[in-house]
C-alpha atoms as a PDB file:
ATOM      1  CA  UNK A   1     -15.015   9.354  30.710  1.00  0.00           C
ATOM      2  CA  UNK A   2     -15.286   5.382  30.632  1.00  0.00           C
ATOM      3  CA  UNK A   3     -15.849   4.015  27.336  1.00  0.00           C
ATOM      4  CA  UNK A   4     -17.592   0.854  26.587  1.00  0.00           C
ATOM      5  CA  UNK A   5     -15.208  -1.919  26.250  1.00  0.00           C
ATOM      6  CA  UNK A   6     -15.527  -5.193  23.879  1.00  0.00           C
ATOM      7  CA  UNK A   7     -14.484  -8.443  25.080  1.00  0.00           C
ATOM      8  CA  UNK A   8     -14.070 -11.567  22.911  1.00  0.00           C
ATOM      9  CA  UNK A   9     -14.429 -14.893  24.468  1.00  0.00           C
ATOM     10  CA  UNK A  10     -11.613 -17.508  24.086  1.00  0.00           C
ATOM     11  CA  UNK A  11      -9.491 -15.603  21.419  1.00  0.00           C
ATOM     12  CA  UNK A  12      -9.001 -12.522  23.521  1.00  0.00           C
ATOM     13  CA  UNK A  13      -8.724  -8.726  21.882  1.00  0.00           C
ATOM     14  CA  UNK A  14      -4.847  -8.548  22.292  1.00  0.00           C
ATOM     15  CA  UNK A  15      -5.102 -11.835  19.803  1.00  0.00           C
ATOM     16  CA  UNK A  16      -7.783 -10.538  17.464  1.00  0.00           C
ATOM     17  CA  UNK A  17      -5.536  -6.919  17.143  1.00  0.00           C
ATOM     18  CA  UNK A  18      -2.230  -9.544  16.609  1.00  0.00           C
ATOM     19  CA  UNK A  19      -4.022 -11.429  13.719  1.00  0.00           C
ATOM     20  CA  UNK A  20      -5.158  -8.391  11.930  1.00  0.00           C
ATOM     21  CA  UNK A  21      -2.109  -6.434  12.289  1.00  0.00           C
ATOM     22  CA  UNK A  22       0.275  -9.795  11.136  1.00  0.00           C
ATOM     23  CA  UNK A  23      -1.759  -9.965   8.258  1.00  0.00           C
ATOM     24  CA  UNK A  24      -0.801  -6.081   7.535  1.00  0.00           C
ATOM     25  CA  UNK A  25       2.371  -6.617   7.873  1.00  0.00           C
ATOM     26  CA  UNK A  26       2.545  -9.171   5.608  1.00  0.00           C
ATOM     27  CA  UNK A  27       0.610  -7.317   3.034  1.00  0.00           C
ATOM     28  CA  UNK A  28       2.663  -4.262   3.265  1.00  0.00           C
ATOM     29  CA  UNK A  29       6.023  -6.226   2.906  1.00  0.00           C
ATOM     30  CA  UNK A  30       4.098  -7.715  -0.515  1.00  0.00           C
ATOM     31  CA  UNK A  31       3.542  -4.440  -1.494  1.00  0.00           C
ATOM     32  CA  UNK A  32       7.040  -3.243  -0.867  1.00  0.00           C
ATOM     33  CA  UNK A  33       8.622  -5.930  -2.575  1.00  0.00           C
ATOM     34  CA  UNK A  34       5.710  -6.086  -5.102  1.00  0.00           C
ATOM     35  CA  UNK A  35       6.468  -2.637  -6.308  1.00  0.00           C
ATOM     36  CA  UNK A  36      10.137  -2.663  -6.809  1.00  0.00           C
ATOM     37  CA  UNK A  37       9.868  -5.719  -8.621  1.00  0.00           C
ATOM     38  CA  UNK A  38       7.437  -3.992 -11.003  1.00  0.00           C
ATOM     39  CA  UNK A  39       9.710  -0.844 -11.504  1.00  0.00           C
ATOM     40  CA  UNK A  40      12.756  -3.370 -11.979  1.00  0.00           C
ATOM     41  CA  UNK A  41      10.981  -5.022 -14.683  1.00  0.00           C
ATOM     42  CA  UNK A  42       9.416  -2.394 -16.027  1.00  0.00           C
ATOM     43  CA  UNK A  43      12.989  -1.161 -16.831  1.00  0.00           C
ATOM     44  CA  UNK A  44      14.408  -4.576 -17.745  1.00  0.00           C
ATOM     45  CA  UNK A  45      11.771  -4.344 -20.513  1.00  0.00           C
ATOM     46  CA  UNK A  46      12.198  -0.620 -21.682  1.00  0.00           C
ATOM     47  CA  UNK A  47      16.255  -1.496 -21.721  1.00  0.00           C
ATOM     48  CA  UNK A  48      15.722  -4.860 -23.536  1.00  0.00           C
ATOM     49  CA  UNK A  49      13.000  -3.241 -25.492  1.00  0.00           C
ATOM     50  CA  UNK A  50      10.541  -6.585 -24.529  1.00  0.00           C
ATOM     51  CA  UNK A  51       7.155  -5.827 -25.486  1.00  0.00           C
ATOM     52  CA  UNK A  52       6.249  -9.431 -23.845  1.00  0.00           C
ATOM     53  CA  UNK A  53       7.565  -8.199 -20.175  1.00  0.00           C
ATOM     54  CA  UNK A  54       5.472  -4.908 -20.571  1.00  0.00           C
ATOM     55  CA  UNK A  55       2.109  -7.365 -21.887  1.00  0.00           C
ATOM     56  CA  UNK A  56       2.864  -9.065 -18.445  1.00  0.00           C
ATOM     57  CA  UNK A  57       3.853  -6.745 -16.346  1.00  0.00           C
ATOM     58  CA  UNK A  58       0.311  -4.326 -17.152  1.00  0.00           C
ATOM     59  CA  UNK A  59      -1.448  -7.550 -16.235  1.00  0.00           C
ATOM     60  CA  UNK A  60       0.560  -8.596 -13.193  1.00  0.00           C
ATOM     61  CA  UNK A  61      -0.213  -5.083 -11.872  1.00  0.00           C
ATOM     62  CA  UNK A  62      -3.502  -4.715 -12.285  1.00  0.00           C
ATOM     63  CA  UNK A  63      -3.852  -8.452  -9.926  1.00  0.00           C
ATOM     64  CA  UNK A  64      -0.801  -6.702  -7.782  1.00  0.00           C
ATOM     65  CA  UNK A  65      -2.555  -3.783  -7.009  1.00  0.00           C
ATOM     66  CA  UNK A  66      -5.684  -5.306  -5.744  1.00  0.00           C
ATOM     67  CA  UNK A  67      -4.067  -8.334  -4.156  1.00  0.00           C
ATOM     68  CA  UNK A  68      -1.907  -5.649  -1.650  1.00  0.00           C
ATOM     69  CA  UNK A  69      -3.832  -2.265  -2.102  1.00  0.00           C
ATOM     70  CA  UNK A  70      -7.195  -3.324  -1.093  1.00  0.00           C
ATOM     71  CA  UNK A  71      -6.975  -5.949   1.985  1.00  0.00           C
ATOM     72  CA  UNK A  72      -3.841  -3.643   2.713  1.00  0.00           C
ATOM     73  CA  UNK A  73      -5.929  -0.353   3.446  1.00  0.00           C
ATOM     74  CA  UNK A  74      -8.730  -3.057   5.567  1.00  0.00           C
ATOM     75  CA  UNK A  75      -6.555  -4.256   7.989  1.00  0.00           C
ATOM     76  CA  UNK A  76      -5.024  -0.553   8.296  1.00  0.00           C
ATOM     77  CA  UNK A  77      -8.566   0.151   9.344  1.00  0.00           C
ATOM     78  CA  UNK A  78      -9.445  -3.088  11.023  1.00  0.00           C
ATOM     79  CA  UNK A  79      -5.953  -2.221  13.490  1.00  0.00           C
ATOM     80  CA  UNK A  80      -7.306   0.873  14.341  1.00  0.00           C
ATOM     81  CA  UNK A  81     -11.156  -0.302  14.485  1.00  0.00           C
ATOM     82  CA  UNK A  82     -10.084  -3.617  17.153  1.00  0.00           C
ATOM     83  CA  UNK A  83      -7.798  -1.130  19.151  1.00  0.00           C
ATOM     84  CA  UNK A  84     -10.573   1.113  19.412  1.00  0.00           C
ATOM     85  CA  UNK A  85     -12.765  -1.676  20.268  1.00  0.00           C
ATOM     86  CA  UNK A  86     -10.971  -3.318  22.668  1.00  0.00           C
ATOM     87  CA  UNK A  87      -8.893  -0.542  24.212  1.00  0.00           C
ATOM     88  CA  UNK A  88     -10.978   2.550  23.838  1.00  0.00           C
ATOM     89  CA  UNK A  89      -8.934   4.968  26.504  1.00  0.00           C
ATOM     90  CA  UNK A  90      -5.485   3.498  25.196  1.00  0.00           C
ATOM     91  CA  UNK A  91      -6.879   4.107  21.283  1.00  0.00           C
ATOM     92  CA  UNK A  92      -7.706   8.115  22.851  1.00  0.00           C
ATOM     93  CA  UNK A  93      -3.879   8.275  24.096  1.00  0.00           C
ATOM     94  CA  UNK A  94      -2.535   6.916  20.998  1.00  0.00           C
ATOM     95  CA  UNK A  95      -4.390   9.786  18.917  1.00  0.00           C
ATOM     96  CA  UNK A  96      -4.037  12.233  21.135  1.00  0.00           C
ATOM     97  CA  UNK A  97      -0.083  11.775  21.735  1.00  0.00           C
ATOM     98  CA  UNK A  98       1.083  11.019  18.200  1.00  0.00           C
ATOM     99  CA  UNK A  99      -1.952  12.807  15.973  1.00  0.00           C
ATOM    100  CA  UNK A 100       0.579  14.536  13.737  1.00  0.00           C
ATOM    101  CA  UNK A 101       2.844  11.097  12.994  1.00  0.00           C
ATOM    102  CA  UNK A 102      -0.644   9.126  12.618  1.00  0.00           C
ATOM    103  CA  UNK A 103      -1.460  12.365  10.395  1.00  0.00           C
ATOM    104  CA  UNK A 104       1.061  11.678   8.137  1.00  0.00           C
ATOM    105  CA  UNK A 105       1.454   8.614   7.968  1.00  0.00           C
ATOM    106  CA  UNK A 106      -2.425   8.298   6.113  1.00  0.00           C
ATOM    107  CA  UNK A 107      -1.270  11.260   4.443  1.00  0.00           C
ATOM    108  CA  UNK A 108       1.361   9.612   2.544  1.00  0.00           C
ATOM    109  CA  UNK A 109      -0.173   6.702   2.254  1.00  0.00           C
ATOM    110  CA  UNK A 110      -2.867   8.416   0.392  1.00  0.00           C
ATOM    111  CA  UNK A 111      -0.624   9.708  -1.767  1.00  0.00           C
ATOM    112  CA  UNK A 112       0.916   6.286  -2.187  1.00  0.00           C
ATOM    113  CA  UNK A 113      -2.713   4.793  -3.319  1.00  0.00           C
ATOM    114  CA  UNK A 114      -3.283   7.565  -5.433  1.00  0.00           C
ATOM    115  CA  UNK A 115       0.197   7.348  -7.209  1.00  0.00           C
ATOM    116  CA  UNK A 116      -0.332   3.743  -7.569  1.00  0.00           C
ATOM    117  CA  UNK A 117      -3.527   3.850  -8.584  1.00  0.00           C
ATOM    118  CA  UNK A 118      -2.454   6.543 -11.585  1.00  0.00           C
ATOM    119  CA  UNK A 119       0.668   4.498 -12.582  1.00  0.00           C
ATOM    120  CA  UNK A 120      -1.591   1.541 -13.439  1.00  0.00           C
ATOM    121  CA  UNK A 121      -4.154   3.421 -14.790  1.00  0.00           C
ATOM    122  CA  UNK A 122      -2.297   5.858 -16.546  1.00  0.00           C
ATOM    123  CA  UNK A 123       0.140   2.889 -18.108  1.00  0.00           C
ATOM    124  CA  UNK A 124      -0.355   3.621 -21.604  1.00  0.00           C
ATOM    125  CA  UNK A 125      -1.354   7.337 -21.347  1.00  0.00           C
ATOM    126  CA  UNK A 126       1.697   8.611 -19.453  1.00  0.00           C
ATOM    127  CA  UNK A 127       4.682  10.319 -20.677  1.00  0.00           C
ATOM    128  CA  UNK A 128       7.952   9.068 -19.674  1.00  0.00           C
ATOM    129  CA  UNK A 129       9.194  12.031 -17.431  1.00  0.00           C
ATOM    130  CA  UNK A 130       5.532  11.907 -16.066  1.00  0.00           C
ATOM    131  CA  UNK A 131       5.739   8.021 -15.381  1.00  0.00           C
ATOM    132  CA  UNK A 132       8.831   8.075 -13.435  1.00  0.00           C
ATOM    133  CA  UNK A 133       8.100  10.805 -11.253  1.00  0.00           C
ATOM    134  CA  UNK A 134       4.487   8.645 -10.695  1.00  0.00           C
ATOM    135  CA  UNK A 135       6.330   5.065 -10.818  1.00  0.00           C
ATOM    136  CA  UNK A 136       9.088   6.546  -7.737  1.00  0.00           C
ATOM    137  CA  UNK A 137       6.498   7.564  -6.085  1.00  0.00           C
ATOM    138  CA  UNK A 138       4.508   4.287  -5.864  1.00  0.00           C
ATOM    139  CA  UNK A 139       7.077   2.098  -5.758  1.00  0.00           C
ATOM    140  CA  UNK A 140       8.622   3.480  -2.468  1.00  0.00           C
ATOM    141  CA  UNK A 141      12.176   3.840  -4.126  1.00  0.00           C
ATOM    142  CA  UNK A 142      13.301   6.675  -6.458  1.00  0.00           C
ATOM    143  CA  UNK A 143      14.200   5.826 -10.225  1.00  0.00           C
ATOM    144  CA  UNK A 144      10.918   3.698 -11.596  1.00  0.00           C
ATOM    145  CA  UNK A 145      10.720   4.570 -15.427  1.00  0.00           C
ATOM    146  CA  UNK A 146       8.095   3.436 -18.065  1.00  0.00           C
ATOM    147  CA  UNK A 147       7.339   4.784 -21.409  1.00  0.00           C
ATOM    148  CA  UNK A 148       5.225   2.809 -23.499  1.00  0.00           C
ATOM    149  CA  UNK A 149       6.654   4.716 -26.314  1.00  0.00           C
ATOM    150  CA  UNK A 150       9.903   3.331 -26.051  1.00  0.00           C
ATOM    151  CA  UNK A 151       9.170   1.008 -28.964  1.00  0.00           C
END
């Protein structure tokens, strides 16, 4: 089957799928970083029993999570859109061949949103065995903790 194929003048699709993909990566290494240094804070405060590092931290979050969440899951989908775009047949191999990886890799990373999305939401309303199952979850690295009833 031949699939249509776009072409963009002077910037080339190889370039266009290389801008949107470096700005990915660059969002997902915020978010990585991001993350840990809101669990390592988080428990900074709860240790130190800082009520001004919690006041900051709920804010920084909420600016966090939209800054790396959102543009993070559009260039996900604007890799696979300009791949699909440009390179049709090679997009149809790459499903085909690794469907089960590429399966669960936006299965976990569903689960990442959604754990993110329910620590920050959930910052005040959580229990602390509930929060650091939640807070490991979306901060990629076992051990987050936060109990707002630790003062």
């Amino acid at each position: 089957m031949n699939y249509p194929v776009w072409e963009i003048p002077y910037l080339g699709g190889a370039s266009l799928i290389a801008l949107i993909a470096t700005a990915h990566v660059v969002l997902a290494h915020l978010a990585v970083g991001g993350s840990l240094f809101l669990v390592l804070m988080e428990r900074k405060a709860i240790r130190e029993r800082d009520p001004r590092i919690l006041a900051y931290l709920r804010q920084h979050a909420r600016l966090f999570f939209f800054i790396t969440l959102v543009p993070g899951a559009l260039t996900g989908v604007g890799i696979w859109f300009s791949i699909g775009l440009v390179s049709p047949w090679a997009t149809s191999s790459l499903i085909h061949i690794f469907v089960w990886a590429w399966a669960t890799e936006w299965a976990l990373f569903l689960l990442e949103i959604v754990a993110a999305l329910i620590y920050y939401y959930g910052w005040d309303r959580l229990s602390q065995p509930t929060s650091v199952w939640v807070g490991s979850i979306s901060s990629r690295h076992g051990g987050a903790s936060r109990s707002s009833t630790a003062f």
